[in-house]
PDB file of N, CA and C in Angstrom:
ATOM      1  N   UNK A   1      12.536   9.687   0.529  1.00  0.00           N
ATOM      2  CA  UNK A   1      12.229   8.364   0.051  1.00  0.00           C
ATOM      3  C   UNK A   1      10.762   8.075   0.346  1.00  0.00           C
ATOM      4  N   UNK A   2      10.143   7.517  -0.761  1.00  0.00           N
ATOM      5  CA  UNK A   2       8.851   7.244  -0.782  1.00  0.00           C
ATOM      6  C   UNK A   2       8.344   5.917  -0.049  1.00  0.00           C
ATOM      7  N   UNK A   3       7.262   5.835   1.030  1.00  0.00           N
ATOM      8  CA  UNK A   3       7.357   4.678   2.033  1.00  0.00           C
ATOM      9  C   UNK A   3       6.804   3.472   0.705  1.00  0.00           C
ATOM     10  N   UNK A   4       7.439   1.977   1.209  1.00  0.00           N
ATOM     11  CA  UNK A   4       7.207   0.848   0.786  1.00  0.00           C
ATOM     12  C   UNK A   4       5.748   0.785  -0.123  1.00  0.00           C
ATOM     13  N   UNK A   5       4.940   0.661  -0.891  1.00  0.00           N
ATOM     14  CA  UNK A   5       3.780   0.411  -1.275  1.00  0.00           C
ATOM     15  C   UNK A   5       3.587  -1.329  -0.523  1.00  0.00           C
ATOM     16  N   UNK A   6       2.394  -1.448  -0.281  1.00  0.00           N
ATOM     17  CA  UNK A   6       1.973  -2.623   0.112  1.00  0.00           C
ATOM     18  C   UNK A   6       1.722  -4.025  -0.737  1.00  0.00           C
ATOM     19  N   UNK A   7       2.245  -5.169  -0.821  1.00  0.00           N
ATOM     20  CA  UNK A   7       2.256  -6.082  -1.424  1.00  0.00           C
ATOM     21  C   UNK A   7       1.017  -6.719  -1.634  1.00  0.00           C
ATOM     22  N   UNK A   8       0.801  -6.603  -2.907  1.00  0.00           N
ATOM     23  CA  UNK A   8      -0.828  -7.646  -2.732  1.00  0.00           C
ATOM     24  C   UNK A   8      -0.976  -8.983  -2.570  1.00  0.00           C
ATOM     25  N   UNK A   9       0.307  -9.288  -2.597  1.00  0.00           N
ATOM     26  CA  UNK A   9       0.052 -10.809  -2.490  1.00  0.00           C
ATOM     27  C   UNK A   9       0.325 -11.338  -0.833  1.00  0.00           C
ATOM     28  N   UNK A  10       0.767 -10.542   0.063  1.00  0.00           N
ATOM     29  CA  UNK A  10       1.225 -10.988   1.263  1.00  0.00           C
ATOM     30  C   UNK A  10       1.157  -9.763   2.344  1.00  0.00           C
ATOM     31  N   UNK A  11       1.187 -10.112   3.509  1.00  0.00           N
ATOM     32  CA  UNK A  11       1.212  -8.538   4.769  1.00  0.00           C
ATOM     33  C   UNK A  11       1.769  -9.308   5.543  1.00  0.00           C
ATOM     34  N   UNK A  12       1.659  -8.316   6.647  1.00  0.00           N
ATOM     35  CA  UNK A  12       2.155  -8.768   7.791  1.00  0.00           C
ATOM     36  C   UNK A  12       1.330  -9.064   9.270  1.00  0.00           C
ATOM     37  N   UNK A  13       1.244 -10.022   9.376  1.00  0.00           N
ATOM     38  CA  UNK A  13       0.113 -10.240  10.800  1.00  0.00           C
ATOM     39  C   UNK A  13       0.666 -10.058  12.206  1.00  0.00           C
ATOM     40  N   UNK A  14       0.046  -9.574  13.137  1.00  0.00           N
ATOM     41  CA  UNK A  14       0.453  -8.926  14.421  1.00  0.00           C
ATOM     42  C   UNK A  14      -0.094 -10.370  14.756  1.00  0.00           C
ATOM     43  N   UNK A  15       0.563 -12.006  15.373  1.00  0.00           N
ATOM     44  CA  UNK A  15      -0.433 -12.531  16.355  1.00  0.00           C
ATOM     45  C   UNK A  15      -0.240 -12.475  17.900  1.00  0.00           C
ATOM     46  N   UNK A  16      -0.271 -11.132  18.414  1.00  0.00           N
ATOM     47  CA  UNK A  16      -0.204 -10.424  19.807  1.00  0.00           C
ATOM     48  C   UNK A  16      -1.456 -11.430  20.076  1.00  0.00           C
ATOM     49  N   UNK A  17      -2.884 -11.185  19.623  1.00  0.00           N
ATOM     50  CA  UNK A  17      -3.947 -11.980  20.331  1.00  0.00           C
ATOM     51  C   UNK A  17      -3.640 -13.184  20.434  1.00  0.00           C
ATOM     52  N   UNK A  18      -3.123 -14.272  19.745  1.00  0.00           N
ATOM     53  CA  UNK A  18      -2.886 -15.196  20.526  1.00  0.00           C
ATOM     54  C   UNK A  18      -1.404 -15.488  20.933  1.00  0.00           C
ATOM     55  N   UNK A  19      -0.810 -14.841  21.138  1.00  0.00           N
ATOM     56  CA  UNK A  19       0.247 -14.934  22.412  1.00  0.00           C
ATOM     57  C   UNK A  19      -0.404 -14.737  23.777  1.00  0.00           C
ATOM     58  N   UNK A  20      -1.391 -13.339  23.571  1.00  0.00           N
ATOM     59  CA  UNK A  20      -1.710 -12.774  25.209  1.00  0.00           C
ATOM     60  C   UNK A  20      -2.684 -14.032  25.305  1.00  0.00           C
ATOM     61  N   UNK A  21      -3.459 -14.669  24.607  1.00  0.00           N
ATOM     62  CA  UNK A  21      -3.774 -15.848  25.082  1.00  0.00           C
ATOM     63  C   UNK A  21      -3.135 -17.058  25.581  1.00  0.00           C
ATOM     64  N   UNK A  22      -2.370 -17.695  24.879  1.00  0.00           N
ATOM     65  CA  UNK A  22      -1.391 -18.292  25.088  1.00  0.00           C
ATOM     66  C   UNK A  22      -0.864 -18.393  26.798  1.00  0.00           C
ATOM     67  N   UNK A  23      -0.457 -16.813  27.501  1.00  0.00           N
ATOM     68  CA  UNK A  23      -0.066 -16.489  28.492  1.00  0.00           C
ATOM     69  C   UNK A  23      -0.494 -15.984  29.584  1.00  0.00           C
ATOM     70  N   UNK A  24      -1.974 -16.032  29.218  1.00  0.00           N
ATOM     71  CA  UNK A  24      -3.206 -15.709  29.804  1.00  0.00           C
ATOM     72  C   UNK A  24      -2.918 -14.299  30.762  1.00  0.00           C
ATOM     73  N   UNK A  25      -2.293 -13.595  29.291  1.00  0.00           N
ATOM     74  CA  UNK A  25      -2.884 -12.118  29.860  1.00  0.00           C
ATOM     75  C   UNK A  25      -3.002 -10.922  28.919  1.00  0.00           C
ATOM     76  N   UNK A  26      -3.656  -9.758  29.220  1.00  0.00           N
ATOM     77  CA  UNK A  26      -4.734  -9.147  28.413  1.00  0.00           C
ATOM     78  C   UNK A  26      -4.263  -7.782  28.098  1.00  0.00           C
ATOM     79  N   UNK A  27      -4.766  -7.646  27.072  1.00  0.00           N
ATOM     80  CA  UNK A  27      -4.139  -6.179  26.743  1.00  0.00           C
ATOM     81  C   UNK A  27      -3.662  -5.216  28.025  1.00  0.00           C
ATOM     82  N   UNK A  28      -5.031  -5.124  28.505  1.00  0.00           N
ATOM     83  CA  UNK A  28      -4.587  -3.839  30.283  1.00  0.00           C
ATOM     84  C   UNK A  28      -3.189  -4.382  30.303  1.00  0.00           C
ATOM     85  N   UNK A  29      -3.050  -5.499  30.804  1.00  0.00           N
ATOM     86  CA  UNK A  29      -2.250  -5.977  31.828  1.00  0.00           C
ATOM     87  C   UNK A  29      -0.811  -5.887  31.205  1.00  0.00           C
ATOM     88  N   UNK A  30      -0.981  -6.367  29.648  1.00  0.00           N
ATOM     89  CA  UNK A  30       0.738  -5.960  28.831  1.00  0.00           C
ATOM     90  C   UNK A  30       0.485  -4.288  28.585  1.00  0.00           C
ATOM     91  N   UNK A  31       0.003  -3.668  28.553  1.00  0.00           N
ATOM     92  CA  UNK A  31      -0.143  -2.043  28.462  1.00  0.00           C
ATOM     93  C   UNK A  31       0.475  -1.966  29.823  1.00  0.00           C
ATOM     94  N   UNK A  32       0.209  -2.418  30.964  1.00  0.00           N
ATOM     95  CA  UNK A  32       1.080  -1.900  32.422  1.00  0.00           C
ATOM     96  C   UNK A  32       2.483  -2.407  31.974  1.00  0.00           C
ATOM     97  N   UNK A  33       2.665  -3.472  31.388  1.00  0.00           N
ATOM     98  CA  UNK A  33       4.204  -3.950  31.352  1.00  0.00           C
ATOM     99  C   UNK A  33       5.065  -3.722  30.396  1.00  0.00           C
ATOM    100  N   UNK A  34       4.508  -2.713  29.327  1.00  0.00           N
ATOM    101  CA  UNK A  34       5.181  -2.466  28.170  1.00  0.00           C
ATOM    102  C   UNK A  34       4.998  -0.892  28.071  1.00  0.00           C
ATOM    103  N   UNK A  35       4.445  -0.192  28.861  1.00  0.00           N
ATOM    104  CA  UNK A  35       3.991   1.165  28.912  1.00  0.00           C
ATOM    105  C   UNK A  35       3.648   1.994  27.405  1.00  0.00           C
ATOM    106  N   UNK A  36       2.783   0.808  26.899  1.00  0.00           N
ATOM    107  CA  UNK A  36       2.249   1.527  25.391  1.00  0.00           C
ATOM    108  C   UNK A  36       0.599   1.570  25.803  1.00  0.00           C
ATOM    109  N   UNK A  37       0.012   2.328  25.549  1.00  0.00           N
ATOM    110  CA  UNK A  37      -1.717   2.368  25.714  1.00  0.00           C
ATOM    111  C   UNK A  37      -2.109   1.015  24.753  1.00  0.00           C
ATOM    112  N   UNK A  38      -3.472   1.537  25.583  1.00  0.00           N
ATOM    113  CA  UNK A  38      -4.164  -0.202  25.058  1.00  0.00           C
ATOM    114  C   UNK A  38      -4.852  -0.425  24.163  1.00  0.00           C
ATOM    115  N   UNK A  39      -5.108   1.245  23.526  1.00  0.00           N
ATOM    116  CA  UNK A  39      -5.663   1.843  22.144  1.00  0.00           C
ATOM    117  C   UNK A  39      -4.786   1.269  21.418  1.00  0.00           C
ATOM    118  N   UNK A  40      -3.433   1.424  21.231  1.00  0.00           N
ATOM    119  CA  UNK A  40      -2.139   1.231  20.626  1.00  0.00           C
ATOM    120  C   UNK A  40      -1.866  -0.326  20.398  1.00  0.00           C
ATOM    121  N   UNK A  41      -1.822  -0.718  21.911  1.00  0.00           N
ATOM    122  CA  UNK A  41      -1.789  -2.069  21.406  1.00  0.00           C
ATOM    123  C   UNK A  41      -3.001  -3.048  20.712  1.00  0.00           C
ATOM    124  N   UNK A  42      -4.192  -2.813  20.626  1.00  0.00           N
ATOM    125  CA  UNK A  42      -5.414  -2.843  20.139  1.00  0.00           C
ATOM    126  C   UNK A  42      -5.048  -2.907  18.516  1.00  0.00           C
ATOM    127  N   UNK A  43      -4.784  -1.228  18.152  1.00  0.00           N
ATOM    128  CA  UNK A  43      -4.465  -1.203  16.838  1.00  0.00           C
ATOM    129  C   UNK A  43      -3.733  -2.356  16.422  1.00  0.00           C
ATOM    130  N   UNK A  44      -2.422  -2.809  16.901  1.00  0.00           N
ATOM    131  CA  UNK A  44      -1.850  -3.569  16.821  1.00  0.00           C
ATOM    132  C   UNK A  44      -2.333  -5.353  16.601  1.00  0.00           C
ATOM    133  N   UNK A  45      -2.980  -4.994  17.796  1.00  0.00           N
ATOM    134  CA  UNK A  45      -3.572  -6.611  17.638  1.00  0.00           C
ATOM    135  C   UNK A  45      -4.666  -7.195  16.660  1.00  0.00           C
ATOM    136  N   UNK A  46      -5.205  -5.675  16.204  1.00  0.00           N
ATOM    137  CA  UNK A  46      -5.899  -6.255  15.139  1.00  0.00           C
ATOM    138  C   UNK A  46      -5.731  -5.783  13.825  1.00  0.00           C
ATOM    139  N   UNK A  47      -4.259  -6.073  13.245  1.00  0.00           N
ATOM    140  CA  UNK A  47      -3.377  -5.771  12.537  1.00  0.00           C
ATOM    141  C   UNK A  47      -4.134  -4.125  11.488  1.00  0.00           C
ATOM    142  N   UNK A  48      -4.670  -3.302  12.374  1.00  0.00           N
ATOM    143  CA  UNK A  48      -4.150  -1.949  11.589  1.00  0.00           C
ATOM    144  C   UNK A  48      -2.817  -0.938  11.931  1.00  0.00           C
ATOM    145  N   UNK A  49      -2.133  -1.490  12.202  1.00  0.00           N
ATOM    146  CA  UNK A  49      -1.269  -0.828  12.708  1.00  0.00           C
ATOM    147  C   UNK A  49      -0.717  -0.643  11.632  1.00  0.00           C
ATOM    148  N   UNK A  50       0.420   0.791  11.326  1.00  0.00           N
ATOM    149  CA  UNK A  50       1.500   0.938   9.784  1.00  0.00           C
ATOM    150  C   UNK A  50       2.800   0.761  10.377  1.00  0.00           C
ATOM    151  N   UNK A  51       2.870   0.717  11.366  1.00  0.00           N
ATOM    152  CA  UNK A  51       4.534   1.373  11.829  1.00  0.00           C
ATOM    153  C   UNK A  51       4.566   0.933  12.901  1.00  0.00           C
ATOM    154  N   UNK A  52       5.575   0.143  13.929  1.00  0.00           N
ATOM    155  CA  UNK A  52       5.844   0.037  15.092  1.00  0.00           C
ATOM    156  C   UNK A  52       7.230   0.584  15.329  1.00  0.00           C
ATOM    157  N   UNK A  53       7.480   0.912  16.286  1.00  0.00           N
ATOM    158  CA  UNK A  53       8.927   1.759  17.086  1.00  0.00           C
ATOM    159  C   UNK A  53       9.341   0.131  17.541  1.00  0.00           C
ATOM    160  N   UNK A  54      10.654   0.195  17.109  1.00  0.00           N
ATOM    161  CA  UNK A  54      11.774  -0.856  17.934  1.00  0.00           C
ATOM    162  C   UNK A  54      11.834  -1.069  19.351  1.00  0.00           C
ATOM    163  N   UNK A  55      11.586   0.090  19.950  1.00  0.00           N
ATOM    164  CA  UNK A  55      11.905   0.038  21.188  1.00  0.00           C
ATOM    165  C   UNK A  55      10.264  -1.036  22.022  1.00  0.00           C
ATOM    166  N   UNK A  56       9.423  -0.636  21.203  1.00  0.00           N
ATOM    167  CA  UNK A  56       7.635  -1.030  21.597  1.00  0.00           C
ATOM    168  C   UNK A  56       8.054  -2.291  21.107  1.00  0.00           C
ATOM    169  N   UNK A  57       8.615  -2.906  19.875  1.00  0.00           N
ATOM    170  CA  UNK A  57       8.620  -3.941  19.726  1.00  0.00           C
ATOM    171  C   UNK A  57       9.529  -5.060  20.501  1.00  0.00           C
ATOM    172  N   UNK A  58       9.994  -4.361  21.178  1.00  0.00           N
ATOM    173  CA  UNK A  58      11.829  -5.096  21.826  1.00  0.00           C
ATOM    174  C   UNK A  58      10.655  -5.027  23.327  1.00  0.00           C
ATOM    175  N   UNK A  59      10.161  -3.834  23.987  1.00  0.00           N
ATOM    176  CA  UNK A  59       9.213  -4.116  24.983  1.00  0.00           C
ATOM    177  C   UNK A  59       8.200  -5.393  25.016  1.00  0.00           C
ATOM    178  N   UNK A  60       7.578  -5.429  23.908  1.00  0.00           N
ATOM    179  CA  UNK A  60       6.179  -6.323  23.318  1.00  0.00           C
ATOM    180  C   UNK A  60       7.044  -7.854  24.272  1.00  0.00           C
ATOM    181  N   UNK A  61       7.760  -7.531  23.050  1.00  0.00           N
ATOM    182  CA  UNK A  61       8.736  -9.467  22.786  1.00  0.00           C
ATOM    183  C   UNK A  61       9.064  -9.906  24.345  1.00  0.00           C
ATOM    184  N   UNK A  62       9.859  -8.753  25.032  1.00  0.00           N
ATOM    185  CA  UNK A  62      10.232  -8.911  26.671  1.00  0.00           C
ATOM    186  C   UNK A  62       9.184 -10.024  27.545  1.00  0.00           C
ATOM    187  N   UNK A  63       7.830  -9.115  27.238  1.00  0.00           N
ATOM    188  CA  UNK A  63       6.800  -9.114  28.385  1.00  0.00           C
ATOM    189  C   UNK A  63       6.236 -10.806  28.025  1.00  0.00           C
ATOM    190  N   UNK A  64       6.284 -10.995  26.648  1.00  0.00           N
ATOM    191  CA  UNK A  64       5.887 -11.873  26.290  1.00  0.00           C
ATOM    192  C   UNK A  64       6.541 -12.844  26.574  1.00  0.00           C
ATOM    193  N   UNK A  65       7.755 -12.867  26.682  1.00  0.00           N
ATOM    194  CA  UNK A  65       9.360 -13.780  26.354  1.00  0.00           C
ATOM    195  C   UNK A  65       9.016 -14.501  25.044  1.00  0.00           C
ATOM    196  N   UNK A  66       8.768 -13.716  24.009  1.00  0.00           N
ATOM    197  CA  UNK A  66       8.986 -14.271  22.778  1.00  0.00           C
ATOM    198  C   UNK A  66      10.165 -13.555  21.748  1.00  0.00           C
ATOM    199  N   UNK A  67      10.244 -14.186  20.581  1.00  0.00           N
ATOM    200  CA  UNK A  67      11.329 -13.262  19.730  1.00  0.00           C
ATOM    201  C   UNK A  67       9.986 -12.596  18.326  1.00  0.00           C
ATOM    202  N   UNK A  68      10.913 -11.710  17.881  1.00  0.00           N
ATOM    203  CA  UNK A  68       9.670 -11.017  17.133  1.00  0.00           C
ATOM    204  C   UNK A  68       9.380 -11.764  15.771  1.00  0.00           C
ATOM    205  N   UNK A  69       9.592 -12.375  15.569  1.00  0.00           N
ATOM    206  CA  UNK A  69       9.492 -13.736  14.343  1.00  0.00           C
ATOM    207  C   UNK A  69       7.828 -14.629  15.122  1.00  0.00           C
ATOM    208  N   UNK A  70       8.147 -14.284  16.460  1.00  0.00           N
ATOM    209  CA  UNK A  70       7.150 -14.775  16.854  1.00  0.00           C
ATOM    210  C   UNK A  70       5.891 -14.400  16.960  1.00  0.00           C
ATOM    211  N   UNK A  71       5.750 -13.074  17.279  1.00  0.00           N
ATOM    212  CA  UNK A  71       4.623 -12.104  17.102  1.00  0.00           C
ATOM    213  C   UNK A  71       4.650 -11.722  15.654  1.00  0.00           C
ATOM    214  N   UNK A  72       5.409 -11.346  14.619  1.00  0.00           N
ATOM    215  CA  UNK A  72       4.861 -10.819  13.464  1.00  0.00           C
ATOM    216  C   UNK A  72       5.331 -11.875  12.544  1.00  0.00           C
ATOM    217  N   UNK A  73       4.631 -12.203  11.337  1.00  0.00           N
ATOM    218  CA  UNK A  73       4.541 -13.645  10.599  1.00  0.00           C
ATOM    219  C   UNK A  73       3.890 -12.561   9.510  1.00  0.00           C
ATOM    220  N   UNK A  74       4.709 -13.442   8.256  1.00  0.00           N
ATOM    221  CA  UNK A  74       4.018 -12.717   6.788  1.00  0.00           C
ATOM    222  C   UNK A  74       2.994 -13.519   6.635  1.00  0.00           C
ATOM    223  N   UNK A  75       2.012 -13.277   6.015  1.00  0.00           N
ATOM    224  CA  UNK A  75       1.093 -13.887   5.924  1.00  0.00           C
ATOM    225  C   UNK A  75       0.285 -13.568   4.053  1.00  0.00           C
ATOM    226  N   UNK A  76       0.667 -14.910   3.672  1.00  0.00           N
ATOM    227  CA  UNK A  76       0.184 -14.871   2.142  1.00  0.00           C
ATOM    228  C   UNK A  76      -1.363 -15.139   1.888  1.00  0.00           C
ATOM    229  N   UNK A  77      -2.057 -14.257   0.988  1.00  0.00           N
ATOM    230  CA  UNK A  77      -2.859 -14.164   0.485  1.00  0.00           C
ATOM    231  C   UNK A  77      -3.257 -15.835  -0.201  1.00  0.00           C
ATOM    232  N   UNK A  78      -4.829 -16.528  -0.568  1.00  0.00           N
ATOM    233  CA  UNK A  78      -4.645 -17.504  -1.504  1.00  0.00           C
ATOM    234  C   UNK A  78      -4.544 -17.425  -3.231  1.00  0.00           C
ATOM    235  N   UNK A  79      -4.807 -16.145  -3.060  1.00  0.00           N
ATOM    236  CA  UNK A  79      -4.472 -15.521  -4.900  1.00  0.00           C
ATOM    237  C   UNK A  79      -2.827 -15.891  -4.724  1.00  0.00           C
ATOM    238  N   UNK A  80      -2.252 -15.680  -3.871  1.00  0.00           N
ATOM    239  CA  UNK A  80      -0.384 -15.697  -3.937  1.00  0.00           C
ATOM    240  C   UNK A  80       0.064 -17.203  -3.713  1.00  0.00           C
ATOM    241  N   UNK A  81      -0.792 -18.278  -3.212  1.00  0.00           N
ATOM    242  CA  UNK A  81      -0.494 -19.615  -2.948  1.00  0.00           C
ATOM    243  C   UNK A  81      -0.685 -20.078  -4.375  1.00  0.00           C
ATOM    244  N   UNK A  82       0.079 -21.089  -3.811  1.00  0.00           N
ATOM    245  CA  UNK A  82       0.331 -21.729  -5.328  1.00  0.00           C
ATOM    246  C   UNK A  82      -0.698 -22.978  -5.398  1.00  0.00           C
ATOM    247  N   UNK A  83      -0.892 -23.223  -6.213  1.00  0.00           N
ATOM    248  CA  UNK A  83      -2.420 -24.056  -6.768  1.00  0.00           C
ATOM    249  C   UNK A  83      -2.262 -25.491  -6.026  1.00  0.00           C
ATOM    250  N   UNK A  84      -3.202 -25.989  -5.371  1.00  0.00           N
ATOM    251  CA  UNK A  84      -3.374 -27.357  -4.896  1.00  0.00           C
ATOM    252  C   UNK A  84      -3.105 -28.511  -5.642  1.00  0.00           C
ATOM    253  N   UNK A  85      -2.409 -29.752  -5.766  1.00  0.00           N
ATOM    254  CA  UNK A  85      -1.899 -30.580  -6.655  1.00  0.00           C
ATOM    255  C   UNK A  85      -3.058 -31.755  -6.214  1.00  0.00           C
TER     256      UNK A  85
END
């Protein structure tokens, strides 16, 4: 099976940076508590990431005490919004 093609009108946003703000703590410090490198979570936070593992994401959400609705949010393009009234 051929992977998903990417939607032009919408993606998906990682907002890891402002959670670890939010909770005032920093990549290092969720890299010690989620045991993913900080390269990794980096990628992540500044949404190039293609693929996350369940298990990294079920870690992420833990450290954070968030649910993953909370860290990843679709995020529409304004070509895809619908026209201002």
């Amino acid at each position: 099976m051929a992977p998903a093609e990417p939607d032009e009108a919408s993606d998906v946003h990682c907002r890891l940076g402002e959670l670890l703000d939010a909770r005032g703590l920093t990549l290092t410090r969720l890299s010690e508590l989620v045991g993913v490198s900080v390269v990794n979570l980096s990628i992540l936070k500044n949404d190039r990431a293609r693929a996350i593992r369940f298990s990294t994401l079920q870690a992420i959400c833990e450290a954070l005490d968030c649910e993953v609705g909370d860290l990843l949010v679709i995020r529409t393009t304004d070509a895809a919004a619908p026209p201002a009234t």
